[in-house]
PDB file of N, CA and C in Angstrom:
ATOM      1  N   UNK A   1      20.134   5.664  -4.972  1.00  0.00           N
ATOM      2  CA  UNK A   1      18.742   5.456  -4.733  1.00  0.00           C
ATOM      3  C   UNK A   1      18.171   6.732  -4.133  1.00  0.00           C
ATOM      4  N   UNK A   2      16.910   7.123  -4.605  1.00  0.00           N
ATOM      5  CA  UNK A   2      16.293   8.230  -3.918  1.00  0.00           C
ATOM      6  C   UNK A   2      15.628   7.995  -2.710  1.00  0.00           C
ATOM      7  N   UNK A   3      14.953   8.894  -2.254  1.00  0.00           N
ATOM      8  CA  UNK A   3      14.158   9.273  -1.194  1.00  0.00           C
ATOM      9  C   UNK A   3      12.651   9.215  -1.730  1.00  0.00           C
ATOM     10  N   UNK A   4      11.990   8.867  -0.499  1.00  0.00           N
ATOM     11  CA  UNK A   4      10.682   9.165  -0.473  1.00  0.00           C
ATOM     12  C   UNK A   4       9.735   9.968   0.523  1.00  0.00           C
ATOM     13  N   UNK A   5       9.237  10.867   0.328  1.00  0.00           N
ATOM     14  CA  UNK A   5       8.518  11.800   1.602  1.00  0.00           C
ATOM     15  C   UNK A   5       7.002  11.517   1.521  1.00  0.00           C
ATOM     16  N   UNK A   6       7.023  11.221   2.602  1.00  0.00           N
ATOM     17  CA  UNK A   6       5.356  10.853   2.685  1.00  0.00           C
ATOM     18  C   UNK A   6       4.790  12.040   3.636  1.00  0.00           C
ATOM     19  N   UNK A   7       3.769  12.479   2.983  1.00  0.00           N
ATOM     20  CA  UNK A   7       2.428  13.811   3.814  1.00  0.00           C
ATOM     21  C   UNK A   7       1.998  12.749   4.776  1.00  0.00           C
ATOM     22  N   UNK A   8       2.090  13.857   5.836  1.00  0.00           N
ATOM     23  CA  UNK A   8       0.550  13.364   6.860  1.00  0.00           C
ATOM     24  C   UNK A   8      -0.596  12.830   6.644  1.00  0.00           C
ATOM     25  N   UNK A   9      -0.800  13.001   5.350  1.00  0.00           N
ATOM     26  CA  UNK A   9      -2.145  12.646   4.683  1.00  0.00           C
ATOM     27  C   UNK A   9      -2.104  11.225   4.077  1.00  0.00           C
ATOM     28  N   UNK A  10      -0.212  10.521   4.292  1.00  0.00           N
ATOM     29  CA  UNK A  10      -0.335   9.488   3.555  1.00  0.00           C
ATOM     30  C   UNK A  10       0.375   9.125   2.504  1.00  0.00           C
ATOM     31  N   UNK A  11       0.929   8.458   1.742  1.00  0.00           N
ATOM     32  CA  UNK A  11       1.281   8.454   0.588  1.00  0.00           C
ATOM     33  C   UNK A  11       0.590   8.621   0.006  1.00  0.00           C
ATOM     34  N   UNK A  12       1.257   9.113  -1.491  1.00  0.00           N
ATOM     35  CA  UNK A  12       0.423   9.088  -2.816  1.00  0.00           C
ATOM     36  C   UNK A  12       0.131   8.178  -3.121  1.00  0.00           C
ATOM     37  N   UNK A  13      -0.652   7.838  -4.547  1.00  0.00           N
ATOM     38  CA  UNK A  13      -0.569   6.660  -5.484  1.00  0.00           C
ATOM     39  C   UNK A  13       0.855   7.208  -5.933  1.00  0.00           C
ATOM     40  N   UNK A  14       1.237   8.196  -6.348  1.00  0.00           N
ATOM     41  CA  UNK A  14       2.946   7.899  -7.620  1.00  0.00           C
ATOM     42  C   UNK A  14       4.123   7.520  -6.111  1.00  0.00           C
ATOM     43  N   UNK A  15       3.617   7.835  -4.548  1.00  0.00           N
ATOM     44  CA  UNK A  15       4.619   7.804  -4.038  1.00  0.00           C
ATOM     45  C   UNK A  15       4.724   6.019  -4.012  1.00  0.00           C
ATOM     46  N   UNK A  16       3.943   5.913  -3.916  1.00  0.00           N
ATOM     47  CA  UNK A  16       3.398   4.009  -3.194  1.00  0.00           C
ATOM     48  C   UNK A  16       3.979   3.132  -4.838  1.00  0.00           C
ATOM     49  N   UNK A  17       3.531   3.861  -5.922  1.00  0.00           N
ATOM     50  CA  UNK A  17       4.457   2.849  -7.578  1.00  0.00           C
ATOM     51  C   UNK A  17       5.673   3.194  -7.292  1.00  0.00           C
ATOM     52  N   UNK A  18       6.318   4.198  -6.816  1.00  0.00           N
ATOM     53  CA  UNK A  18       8.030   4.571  -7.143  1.00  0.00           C
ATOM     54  C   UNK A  18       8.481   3.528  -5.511  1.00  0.00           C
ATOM     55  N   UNK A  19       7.907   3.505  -3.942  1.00  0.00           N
ATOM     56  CA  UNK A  19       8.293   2.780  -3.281  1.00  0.00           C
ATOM     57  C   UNK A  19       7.845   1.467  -3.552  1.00  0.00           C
ATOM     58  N   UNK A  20       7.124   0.837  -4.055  1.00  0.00           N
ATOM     59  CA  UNK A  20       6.706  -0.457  -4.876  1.00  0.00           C
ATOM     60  C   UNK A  20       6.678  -1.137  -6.025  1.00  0.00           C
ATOM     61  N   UNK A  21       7.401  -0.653  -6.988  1.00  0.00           N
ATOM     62  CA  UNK A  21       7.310  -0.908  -8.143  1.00  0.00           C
ATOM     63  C   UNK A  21       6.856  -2.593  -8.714  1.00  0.00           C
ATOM     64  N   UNK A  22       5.949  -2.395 -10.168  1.00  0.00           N
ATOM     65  CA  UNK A  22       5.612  -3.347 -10.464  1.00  0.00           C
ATOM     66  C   UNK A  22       4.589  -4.645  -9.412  1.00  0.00           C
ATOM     67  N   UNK A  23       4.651  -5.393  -9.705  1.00  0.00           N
ATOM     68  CA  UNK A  23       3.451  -6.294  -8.980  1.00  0.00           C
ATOM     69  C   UNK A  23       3.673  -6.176  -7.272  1.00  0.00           C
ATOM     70  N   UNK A  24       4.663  -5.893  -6.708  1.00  0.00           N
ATOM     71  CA  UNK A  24       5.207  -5.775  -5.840  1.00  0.00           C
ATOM     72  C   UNK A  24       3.696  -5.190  -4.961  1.00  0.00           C
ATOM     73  N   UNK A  25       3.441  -3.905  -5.509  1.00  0.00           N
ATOM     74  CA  UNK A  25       2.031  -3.132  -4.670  1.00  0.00           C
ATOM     75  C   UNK A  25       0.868  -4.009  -4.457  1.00  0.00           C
ATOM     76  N   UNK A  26       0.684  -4.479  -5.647  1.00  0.00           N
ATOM     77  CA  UNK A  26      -0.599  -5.130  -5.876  1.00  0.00           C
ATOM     78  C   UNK A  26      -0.518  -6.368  -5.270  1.00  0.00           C
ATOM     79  N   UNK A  27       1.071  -7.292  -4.541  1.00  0.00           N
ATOM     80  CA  UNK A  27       0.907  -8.314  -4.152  1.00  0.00           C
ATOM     81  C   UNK A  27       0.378  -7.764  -2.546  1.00  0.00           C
ATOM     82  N   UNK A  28       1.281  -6.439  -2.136  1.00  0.00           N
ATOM     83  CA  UNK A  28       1.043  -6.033  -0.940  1.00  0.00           C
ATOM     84  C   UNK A  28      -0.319  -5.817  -0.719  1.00  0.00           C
ATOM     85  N   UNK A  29      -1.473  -5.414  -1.589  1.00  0.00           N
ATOM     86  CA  UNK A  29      -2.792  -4.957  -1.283  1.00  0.00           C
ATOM     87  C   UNK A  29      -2.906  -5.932  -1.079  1.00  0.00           C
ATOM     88  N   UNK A  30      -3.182  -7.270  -1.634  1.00  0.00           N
ATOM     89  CA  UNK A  30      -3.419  -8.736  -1.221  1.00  0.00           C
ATOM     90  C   UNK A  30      -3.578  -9.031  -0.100  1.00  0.00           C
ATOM     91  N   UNK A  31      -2.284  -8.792   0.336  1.00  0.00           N
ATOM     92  CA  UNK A  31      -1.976  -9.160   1.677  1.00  0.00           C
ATOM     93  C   UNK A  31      -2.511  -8.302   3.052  1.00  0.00           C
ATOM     94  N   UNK A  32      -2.636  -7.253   2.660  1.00  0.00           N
ATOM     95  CA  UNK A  32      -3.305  -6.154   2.994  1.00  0.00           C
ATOM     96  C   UNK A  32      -4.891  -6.741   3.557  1.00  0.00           C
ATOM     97  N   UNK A  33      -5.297  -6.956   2.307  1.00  0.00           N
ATOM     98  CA  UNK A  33      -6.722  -7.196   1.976  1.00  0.00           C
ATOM     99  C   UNK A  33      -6.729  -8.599   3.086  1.00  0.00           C
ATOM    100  N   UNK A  34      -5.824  -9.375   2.796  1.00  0.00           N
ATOM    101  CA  UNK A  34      -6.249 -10.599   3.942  1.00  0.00           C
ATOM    102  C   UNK A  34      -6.138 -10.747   5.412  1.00  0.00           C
ATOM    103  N   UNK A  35      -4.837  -9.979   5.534  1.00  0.00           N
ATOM    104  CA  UNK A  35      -4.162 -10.280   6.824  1.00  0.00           C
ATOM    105  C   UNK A  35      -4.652  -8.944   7.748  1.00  0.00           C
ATOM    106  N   UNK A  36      -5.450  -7.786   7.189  1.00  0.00           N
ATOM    107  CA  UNK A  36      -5.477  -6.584   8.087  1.00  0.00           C
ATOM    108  C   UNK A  36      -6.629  -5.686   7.228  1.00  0.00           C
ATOM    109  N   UNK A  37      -7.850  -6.476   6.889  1.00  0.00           N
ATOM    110  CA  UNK A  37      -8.842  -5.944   6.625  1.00  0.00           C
ATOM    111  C   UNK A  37      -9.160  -4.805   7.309  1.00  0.00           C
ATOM    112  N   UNK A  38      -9.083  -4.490   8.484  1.00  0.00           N
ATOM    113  CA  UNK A  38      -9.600  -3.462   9.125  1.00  0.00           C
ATOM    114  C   UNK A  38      -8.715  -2.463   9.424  1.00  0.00           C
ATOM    115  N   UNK A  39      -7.536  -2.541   9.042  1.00  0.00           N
ATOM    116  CA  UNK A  39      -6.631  -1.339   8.852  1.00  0.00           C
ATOM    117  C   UNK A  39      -5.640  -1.062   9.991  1.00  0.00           C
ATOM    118  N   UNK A  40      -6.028  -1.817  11.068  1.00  0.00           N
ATOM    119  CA  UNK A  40      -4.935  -2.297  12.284  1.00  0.00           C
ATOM    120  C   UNK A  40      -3.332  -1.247  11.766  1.00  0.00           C
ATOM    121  N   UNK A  41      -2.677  -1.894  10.890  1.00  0.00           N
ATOM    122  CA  UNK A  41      -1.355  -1.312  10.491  1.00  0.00           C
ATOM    123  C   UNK A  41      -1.354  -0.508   9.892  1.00  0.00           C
ATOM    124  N   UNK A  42      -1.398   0.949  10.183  1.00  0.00           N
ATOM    125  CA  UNK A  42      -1.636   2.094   9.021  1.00  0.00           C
ATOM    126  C   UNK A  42      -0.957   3.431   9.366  1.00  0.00           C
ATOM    127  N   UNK A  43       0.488   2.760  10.127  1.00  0.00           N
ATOM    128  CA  UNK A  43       0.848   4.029  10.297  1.00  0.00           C
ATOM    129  C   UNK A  43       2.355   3.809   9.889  1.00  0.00           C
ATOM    130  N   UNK A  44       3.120   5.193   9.572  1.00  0.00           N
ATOM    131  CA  UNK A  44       4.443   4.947   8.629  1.00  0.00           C
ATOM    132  C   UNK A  44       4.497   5.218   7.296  1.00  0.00           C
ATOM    133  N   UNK A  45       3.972   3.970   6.554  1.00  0.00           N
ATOM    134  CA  UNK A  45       3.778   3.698   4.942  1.00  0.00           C
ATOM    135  C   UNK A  45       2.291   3.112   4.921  1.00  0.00           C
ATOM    136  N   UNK A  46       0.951   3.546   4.841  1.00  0.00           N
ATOM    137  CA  UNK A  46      -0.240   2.745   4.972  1.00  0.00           C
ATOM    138  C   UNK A  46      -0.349   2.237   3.675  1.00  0.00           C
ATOM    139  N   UNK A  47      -0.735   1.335   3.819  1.00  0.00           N
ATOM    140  CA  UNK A  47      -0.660   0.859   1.341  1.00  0.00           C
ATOM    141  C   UNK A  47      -2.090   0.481   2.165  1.00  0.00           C
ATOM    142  N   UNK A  48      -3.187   1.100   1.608  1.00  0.00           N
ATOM    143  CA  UNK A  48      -4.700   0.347   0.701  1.00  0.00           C
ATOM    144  C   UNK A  48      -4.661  -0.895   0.345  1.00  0.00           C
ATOM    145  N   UNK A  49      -6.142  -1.552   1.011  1.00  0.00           N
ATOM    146  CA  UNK A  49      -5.905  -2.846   0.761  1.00  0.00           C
ATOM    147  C   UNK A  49      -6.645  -3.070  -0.258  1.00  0.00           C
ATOM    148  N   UNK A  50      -6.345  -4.092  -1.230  1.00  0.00           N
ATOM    149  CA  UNK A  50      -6.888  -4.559  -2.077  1.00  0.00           C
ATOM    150  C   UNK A  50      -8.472  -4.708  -2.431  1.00  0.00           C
ATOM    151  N   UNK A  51      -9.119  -4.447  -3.106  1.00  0.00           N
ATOM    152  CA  UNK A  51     -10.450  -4.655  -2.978  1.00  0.00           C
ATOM    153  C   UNK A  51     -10.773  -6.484  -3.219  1.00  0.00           C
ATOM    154  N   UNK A  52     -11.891  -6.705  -2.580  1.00  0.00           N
ATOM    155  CA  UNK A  52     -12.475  -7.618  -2.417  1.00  0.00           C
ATOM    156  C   UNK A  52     -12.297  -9.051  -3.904  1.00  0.00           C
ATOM    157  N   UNK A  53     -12.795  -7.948  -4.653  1.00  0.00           N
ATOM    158  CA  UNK A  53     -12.556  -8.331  -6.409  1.00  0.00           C
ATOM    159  C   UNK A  53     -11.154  -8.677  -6.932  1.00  0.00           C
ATOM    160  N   UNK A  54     -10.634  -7.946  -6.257  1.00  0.00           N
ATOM    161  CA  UNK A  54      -8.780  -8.063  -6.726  1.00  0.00           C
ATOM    162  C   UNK A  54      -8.291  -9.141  -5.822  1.00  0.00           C
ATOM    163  N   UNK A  55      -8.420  -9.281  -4.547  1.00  0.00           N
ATOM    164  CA  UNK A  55      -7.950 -10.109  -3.965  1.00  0.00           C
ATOM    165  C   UNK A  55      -8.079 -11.823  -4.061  1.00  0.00           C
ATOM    166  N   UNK A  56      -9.550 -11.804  -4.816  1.00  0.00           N
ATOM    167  CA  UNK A  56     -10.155 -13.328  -4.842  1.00  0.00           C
ATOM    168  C   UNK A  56      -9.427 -14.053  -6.209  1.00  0.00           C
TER     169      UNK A  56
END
């Protein structure tokens, strides 16, 4: 299994598909989107939360 390096600036989008693969991300924005709208948890690995539209 590889490695992943995340910038100060964050993950990428290709870093966040290769540490998430498949629905896996998009379930996390979800959850994202519900449980921590305001971004509370965003340090480490921050994943983007889902937009409003995606989540409903």
């Amino acid at each position: 299994m590889g490695s992943i390096s995340i910038s100060r600036r964050g993950p990428s989008r290709t870093c966040l598909k290769k540490a998430f693969p498949g629905k896996t991300l998009a379930r996390l924005r979800q959850l994202k989107a519900k449980y921590d709208p305001g971004g509370l948890f965003n340090s480490n690995f921050p994943i983007p939360p889902a937009s409003e539209e995606a989540a409903a």
